[in-house]
C-alpha atoms as a PDB file:
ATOM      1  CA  UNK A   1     117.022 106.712  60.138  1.00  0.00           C
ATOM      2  CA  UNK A   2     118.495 110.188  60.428  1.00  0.00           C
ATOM      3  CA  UNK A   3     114.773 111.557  62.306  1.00  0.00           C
ATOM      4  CA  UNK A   4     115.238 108.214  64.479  1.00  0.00           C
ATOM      5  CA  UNK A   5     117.989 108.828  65.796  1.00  0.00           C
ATOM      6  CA  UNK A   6     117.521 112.873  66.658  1.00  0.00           C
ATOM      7  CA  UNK A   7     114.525 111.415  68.318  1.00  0.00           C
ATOM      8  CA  UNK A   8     116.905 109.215  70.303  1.00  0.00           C
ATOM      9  CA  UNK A   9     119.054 111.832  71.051  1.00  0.00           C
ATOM     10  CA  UNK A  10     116.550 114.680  72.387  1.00  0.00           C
ATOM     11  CA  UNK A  11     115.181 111.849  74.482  1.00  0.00           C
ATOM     12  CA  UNK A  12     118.469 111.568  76.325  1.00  0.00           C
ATOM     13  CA  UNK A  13     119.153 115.101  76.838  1.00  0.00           C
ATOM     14  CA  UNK A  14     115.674 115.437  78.281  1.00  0.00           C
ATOM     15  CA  UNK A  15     115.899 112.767  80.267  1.00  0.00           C
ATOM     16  CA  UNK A  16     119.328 114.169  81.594  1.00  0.00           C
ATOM     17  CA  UNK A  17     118.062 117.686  81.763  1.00  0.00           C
ATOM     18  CA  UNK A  18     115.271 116.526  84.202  1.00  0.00           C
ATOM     19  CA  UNK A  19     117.464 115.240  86.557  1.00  0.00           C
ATOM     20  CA  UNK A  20     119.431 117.832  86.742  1.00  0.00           C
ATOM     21  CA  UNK A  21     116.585 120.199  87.931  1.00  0.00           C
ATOM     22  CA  UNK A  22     116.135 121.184  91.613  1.00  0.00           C
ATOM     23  CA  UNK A  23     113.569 121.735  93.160  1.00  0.00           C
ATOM     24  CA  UNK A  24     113.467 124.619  96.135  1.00  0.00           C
ATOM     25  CA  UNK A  25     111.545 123.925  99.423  1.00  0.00           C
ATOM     26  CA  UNK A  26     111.040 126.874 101.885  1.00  0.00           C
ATOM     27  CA  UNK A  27     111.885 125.564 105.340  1.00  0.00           C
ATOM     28  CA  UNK A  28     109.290 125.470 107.824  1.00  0.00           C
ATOM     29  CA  UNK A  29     110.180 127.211 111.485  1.00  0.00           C
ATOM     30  CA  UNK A  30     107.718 126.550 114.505  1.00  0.00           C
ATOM     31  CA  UNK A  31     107.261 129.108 117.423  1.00  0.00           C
ATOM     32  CA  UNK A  32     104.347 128.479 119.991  1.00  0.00           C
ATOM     33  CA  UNK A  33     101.731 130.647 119.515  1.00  0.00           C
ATOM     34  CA  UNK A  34     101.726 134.365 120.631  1.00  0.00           C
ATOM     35  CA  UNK A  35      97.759 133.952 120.792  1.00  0.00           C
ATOM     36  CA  UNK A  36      96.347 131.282 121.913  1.00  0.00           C
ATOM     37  CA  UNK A  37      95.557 130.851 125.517  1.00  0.00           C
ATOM     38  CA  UNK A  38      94.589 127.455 127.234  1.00  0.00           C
ATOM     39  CA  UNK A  39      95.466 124.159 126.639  1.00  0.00           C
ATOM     40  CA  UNK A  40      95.144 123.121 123.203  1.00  0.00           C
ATOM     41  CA  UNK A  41      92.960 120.373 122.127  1.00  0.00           C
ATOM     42  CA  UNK A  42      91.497 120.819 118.429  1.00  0.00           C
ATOM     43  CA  UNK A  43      94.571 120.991 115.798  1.00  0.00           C
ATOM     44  CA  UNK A  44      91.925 122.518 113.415  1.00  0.00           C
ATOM     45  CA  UNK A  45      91.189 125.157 115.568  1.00  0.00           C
ATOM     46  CA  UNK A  46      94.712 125.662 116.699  1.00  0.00           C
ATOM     47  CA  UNK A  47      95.853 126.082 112.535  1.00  0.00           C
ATOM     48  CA  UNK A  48      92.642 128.422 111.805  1.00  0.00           C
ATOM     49  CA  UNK A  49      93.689 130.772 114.900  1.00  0.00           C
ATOM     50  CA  UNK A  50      97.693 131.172 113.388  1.00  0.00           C
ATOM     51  CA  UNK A  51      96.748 131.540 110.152  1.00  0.00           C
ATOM     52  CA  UNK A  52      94.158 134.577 110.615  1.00  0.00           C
ATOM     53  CA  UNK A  53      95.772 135.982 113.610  1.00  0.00           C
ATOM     54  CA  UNK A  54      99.794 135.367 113.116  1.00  0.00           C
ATOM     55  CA  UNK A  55      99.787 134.650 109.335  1.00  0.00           C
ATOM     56  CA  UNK A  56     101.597 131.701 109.875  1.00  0.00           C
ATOM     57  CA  UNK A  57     101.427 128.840 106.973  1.00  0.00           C
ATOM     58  CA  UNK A  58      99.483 126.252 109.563  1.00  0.00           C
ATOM     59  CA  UNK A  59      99.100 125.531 113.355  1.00  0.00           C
ATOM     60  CA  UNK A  60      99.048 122.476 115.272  1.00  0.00           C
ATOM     61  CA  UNK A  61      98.892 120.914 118.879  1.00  0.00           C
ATOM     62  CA  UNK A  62     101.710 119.476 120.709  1.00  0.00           C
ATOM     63  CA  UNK A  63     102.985 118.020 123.714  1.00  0.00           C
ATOM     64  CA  UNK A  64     104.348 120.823 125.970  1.00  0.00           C
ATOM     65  CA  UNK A  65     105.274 119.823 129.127  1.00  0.00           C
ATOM     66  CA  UNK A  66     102.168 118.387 130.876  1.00  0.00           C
ATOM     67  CA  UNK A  67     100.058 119.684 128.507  1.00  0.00           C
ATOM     68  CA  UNK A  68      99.235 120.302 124.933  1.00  0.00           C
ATOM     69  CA  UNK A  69     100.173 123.852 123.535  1.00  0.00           C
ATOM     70  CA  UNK A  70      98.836 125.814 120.068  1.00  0.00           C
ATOM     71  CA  UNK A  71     102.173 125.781 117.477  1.00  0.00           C
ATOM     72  CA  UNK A  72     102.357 127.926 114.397  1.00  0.00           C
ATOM     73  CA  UNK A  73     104.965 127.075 111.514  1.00  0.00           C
ATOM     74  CA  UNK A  74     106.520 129.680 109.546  1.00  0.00           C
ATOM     75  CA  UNK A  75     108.382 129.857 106.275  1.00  0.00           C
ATOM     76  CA  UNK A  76     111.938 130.710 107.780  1.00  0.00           C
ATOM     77  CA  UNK A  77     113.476 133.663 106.934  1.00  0.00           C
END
């Protein structure tokens, strides 16, 4: 009975432990792209061209103004 309960026990404090535990997200900043020229149509193309050439996490398209424009996203500092 002694084991079962121990069991029991460690249960709970795991179970409490885990909740307890945070977890840590970088934030993501966005800047339009120093590097791209043009409108921007192809997200794929967009993300390939900040990663390689701004070492940026990922890029994407967006609305900007009348037309679309290349964003890369950052880990903030």
């Amino acid at each position: 009975m002694n084991t079962k309960l121990i069991l029991a026990l460690l249960f709970c404090f795991l179970l409490i432990a885990s909740n307890e535990m945070q977890v840590g997200e970088a934030k993501v900043c966005q800047r339009r792209s120093q590097t791209w020229s043009g409108v921007c149509i192809n997200t794929g193309n967009c993300s390939r061209q900040c990663k390689q050439q701004e070492d940026a996490r990922f890029g994407a398209c967006h609305r900007n103004g009348f037309g679309f424009a290349c964003f890369c996203y950052f880990t903030c500092k």
